[in-house]
Protein backbone atom coordinates (compact mmCIF):
# COMPACT_ATOMS: atom_id res chain seq x y z
CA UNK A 1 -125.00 31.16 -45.56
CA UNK A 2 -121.64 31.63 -46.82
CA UNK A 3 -119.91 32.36 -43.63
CA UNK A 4 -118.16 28.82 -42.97
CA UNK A 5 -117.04 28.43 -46.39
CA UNK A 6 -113.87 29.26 -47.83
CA UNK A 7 -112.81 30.96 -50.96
CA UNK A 8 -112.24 27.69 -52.81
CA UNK A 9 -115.26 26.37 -52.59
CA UNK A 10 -116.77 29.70 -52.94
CA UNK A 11 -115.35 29.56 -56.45
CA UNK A 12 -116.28 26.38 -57.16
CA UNK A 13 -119.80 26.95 -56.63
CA UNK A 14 -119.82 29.61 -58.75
CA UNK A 15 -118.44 27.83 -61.59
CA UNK A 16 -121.51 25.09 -60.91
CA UNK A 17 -124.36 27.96 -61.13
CA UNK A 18 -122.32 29.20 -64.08
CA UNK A 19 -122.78 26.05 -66.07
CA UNK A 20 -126.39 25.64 -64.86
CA UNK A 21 -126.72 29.28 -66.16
CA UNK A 22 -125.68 27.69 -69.38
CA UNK A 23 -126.34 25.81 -72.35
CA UNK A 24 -124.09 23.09 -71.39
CA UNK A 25 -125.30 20.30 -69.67
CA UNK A 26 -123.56 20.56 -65.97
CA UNK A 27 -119.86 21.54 -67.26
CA UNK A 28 -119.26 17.93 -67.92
CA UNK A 29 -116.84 16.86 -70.20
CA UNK A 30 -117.30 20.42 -71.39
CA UNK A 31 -114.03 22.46 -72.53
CA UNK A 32 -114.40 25.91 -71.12
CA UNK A 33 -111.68 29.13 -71.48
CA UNK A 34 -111.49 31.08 -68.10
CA UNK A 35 -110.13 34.64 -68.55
CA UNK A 36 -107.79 35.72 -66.08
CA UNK A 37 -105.62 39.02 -65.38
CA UNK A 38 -102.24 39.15 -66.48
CA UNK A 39 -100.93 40.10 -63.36
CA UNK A 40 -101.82 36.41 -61.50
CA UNK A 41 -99.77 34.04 -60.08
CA UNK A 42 -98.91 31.23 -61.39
CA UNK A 43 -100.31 29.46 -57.85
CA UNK A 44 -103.66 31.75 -58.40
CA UNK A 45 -104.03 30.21 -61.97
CA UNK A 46 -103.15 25.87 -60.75
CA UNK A 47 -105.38 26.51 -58.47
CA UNK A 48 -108.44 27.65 -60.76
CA UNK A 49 -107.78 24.91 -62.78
CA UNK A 50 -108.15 22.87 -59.69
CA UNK A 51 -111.63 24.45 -59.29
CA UNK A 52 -112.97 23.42 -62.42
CA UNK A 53 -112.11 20.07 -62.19
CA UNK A 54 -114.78 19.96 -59.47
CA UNK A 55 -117.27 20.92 -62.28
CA UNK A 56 -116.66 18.16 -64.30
CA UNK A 57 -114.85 20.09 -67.03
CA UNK A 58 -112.26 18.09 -69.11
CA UNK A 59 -110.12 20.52 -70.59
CA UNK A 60 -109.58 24.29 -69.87
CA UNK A 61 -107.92 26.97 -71.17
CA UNK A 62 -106.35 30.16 -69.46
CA UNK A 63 -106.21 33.73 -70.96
CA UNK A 64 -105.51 37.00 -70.30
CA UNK A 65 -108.52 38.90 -69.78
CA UNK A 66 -106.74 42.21 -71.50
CA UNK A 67 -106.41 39.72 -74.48
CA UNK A 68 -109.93 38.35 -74.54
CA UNK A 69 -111.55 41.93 -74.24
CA UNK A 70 -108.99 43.13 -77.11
CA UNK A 71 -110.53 39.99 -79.07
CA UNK A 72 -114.28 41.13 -77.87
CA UNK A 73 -113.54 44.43 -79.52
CA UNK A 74 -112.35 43.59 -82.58
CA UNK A 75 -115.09 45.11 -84.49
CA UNK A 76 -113.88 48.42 -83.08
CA UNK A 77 -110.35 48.06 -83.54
CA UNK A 78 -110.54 46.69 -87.03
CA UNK A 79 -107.39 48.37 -88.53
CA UNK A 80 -105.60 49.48 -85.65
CA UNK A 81 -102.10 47.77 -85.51
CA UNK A 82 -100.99 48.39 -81.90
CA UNK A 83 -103.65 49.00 -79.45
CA UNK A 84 -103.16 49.37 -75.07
CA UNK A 85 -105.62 47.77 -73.21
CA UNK A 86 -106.80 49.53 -70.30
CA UNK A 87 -108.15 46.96 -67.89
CA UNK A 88 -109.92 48.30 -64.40
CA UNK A 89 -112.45 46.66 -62.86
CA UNK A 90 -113.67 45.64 -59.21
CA UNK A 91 -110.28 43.60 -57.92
CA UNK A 92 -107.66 44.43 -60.09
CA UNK A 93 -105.78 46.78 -62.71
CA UNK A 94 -104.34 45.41 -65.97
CA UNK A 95 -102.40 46.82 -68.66
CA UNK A 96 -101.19 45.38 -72.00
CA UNK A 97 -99.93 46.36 -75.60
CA UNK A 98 -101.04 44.69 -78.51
CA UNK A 99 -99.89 44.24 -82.19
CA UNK A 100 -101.35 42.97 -84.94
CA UNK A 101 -99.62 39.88 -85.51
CA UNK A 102 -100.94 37.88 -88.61
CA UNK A 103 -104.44 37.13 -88.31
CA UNK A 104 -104.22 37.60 -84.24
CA UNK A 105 -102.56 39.99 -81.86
CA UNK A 106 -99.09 39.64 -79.98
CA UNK A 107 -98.55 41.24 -76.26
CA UNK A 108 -95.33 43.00 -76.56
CA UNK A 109 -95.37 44.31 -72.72
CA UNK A 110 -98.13 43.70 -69.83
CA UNK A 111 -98.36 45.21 -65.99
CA UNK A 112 -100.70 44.92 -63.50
CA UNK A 113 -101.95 45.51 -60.04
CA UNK A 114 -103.69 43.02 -57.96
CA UNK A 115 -104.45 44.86 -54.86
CA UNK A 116 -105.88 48.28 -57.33
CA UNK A 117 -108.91 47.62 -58.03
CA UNK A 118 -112.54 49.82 -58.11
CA UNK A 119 -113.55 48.26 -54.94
CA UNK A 120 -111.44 50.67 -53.46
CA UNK A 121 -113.02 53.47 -54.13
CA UNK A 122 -116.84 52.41 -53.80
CA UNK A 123 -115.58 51.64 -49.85
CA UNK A 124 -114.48 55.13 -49.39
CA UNK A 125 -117.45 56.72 -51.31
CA UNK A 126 -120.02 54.29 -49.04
CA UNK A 127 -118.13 55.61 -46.24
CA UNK A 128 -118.84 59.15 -46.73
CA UNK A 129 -122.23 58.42 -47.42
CA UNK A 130 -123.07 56.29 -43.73
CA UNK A 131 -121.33 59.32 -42.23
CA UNK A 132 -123.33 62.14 -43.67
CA UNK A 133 -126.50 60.24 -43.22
CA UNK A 134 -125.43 59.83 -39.36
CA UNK A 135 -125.40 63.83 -39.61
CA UNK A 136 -128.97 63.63 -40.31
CA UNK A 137 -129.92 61.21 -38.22
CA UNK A 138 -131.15 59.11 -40.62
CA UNK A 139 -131.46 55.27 -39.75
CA UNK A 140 -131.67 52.20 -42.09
CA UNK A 141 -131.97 48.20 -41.52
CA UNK A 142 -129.65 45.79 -42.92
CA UNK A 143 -130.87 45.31 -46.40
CA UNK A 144 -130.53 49.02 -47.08
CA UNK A 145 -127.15 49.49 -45.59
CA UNK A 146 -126.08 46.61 -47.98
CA UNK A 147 -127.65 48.25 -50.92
CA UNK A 148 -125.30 51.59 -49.86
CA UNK A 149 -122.09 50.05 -52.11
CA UNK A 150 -124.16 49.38 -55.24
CA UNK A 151 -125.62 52.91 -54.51
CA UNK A 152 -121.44 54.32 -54.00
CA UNK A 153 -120.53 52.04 -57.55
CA UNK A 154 -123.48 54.14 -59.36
CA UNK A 155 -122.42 57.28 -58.01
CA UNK A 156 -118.37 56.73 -58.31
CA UNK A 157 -118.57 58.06 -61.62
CA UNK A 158 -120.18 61.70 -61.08
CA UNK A 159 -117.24 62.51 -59.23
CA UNK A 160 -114.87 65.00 -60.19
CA UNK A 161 -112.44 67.76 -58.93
CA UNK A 162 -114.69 71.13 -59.84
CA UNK A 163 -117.30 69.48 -57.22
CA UNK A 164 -117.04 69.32 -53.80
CA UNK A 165 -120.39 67.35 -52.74
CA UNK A 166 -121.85 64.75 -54.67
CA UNK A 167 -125.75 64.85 -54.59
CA UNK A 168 -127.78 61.42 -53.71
CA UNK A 169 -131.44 60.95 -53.78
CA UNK A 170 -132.29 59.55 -49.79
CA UNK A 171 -134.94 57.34 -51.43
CA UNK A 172 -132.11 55.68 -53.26
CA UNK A 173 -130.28 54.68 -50.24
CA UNK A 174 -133.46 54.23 -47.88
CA UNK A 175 -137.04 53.13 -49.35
CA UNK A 176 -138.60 54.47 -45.83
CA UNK A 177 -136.95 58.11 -45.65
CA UNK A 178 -137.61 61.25 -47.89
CA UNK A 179 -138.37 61.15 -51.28
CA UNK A 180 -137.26 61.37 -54.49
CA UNK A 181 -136.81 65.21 -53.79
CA UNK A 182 -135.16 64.90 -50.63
CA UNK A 183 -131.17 64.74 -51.89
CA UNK A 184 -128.28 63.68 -49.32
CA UNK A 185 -125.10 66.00 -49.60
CA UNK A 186 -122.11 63.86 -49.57
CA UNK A 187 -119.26 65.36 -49.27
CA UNK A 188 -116.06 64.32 -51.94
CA UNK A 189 -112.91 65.12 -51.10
CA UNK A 190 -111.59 62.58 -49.23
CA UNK A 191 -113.06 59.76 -52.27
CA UNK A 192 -111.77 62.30 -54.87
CA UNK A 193 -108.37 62.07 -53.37
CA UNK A 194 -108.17 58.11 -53.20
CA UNK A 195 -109.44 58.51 -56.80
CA UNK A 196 -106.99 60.38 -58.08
CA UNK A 197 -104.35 58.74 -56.27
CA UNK A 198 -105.24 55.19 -58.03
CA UNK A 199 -105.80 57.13 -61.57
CA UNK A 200 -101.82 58.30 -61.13
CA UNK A 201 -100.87 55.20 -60.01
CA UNK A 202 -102.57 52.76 -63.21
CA UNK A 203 -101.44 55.75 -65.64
CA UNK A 204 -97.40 55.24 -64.25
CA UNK A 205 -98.36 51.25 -65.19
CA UNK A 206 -99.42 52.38 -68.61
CA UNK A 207 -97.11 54.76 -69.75
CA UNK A 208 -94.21 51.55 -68.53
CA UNK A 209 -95.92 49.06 -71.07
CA UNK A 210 -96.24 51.63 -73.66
CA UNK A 211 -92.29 52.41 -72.63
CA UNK A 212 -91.33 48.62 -72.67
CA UNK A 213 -93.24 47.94 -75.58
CA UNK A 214 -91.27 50.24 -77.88
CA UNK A 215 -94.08 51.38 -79.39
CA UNK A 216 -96.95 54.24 -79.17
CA UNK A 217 -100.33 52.91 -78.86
CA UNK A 218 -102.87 53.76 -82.06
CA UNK A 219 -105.78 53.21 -79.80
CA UNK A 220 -106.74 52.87 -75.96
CA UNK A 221 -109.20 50.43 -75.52
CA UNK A 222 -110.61 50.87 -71.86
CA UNK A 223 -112.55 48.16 -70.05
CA UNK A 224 -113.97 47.00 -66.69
CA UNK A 225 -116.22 49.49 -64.54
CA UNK A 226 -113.68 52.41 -64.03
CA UNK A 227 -113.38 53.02 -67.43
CA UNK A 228 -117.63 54.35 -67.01
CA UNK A 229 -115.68 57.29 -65.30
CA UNK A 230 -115.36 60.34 -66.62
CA UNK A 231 -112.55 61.50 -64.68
CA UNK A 232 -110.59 58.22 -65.90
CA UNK A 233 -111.19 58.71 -69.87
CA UNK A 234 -109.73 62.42 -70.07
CA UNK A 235 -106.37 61.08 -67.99
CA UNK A 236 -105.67 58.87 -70.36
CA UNK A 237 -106.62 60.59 -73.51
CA UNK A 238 -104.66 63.65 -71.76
CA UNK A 239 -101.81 61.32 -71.15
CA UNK A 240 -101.36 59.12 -74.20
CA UNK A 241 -102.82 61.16 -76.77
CA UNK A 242 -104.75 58.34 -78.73
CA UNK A 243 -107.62 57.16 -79.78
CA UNK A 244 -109.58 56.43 -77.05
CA UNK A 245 -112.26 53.08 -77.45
CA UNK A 246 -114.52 51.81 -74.75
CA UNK A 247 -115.07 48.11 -74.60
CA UNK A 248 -118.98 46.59 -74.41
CA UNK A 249 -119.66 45.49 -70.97
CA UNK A 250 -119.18 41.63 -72.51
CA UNK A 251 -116.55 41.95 -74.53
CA UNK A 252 -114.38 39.92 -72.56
CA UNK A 253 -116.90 37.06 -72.43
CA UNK A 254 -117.23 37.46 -76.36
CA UNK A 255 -113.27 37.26 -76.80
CA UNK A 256 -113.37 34.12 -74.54
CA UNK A 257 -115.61 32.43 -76.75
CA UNK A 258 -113.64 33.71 -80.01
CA UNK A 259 -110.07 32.39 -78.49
CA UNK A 260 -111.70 29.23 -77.61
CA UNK A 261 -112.86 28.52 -81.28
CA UNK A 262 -109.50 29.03 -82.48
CA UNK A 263 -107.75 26.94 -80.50
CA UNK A 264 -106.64 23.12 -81.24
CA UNK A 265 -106.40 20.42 -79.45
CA UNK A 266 -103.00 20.64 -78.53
CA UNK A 267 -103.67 24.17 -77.11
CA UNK A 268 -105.94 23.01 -74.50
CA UNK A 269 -104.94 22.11 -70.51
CA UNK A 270 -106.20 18.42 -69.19
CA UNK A 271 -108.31 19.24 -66.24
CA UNK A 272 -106.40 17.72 -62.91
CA UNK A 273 -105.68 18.35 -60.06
CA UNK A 274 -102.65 20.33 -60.32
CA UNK A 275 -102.32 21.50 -56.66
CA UNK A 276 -103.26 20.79 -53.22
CA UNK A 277 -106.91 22.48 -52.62
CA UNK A 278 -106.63 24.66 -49.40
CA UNK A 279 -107.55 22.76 -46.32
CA UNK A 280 -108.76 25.39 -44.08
CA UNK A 281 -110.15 28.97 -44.64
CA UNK A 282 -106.57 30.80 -43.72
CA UNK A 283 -104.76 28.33 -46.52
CA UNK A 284 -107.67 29.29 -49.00
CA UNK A 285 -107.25 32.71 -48.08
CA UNK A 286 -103.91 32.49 -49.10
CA UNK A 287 -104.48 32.10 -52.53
CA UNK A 288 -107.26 34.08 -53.31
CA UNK A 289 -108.13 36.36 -50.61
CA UNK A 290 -111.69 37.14 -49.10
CA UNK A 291 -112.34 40.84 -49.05
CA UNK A 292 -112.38 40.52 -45.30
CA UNK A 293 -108.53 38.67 -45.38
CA UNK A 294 -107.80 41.19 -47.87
CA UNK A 295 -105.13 43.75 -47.02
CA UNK A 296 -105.46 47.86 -48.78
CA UNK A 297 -107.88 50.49 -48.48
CA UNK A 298 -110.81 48.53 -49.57
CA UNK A 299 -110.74 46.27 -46.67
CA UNK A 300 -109.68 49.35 -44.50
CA UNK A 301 -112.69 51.15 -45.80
CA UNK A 302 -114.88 48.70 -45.70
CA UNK A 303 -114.29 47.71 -42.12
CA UNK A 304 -114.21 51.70 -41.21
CA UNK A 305 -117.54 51.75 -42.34
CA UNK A 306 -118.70 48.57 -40.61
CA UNK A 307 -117.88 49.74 -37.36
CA UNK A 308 -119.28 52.79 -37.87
CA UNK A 309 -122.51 51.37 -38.21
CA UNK A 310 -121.98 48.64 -35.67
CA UNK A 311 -121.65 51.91 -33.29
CA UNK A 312 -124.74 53.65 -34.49
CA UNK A 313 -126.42 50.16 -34.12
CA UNK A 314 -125.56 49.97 -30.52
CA UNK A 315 -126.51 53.60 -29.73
CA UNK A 316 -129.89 52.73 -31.04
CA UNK A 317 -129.95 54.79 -33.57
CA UNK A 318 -130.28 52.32 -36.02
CA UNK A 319 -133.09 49.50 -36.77
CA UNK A 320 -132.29 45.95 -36.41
């Protein structure tokens, strides 16, 4: 149902259910503070605010998400005066060092990644897993083969460099195969390897805001989904030698809400139009990319596996 529509008006849909989702009546006349990573544009952040004026919001207020999870976490990192914020989640990679400044915190250095993010990683690791059920000549409809990246997210996090096949319960993957006995050997070194190549890669991001900064971090506080990993934690306790925090899965929606009580009036943005809404899907895409417009190994991956299947589909060895 979503096929004709583009990335804008994906958004603001979202934004809509959000509100409905809420206490607020509809968003209107509503102030609301939308958490962002450091590393976007300053195009990528007009245009959000462009969004929400479709929602009937009046006023809005943009913050780093590194900033809103440090906020979030407060009650962890009561006492710590500098603290890195480790962000990683689906899209993205952000980094940022934090002081205690007064009765709030001051960035003193920020990096990030827009095109590193755990997506990534689940593509490769759903790859592996259509191919070695192909091996086995095991077959599965549409529903289930859309189920096989929240099946590659859960798993992402068992994998390390001492194993070489990660073990998945069929029944997991396909309701009408096996059991819960019956385990699929998936094979890890080629996810491993992408792994490991993004872990180097937000580490060398770190280790520049910690440089920049001036100053060693007391504390690590890691959030998004790749912090869950295992293999993640131990590089950067191994690398920065600190005191290593994990966020709660809502601290950033808690720091939002503890920024936007602080704030006066004078801090908060007059919902307007602000830019030109995209006209046609490859404008929107422009902006904020569709995972199928997007460019990296997640839409590589992703696509890989697609075809894959589309193959097997046309061989007949898969259901409709």
């Amino acid at each position: 149902q979503y096929k004709d529509i583009n990335s804008t008006e994906l958004l603001s849909g979202i934004f809509k259910d959000a509100f409905k989702d809420s206490l607020v009546a509809g968003g209107v006349g509503q102030k609301a503070v939308l958490c962002v990573p450091p590393c976007f544009s300053q195009r990528q952040r007009a245009a959000l605010r462009s969004v929400l004026a479709k929602t009937g919001v009046s006023h809005v207020k943009l913050v780093d998400d590194t900033l809103a999870a440090l906020w979030g976490s407060s009650d962890v990192v009561r006492g710590i005066r500098s603290v890195l914020v480790f962000g990683w989640g689906a899209c993205a990679f952000s980094a940022a060092m934090y002081e205690v400044n007064g009765a709030g915190y001051q960035a003193t250095a920020q990096e990030g990644d827009r095109q590193l993010g755990g997506d990534d990683f689940d593509a490769v690791l759903a790859q592996e897993i259509i191919e070695a059920s192909r091996t086995k000549g095991l077959k599965w409809s549409k529903q289930q083969l859309s189920r096989i990246i929240d099946v590659a997210e859960a798993h992402r996090r068992n994998i390390d460099r001492q194993h070489q096949f990660l073990g998945i319960p069929i029944e997991s993957l396909f309701t009408d195969e096996g059991d819960s006995c019956t385990v699929l050997s998936v094979p890890t070194a080629r996810v491993w390897a992408s792994l490991e190549e993004g872990i180097q890669r937000t580490i060398t991001l770190a280790r520049k805001v910690v440089e920049s900064s001036g100053t060693e971090p007391e504390a690590i506080l890691a959030v998004g989904g790749m912090a869950l990993c295992p293999a993640i934690r131990s590089w950067l306790q191994d690398s920065f030698r600190a005191h290593l925090v994990l966020a709660k899965e809502e601290a950033v929606a808690i720091g939002a809400v503890l920024i936007g009580r602080r704030l006066s009036d004078g801090d908060w943005s007059v919902v307007e139009q602000e830019v030109t809404l995209p006209s046609s899907e490859a404008d929107s895409a422009a902006v904020f990319p569709l995972p199928a417009k997007a460019t990296g190994e997640w839409a590589k991956n992703f696509i890989t596996a697609v075809n894959v299947a589309q193959a097997e589909y046309e061989a007949g060895n898969l259901t409709a």
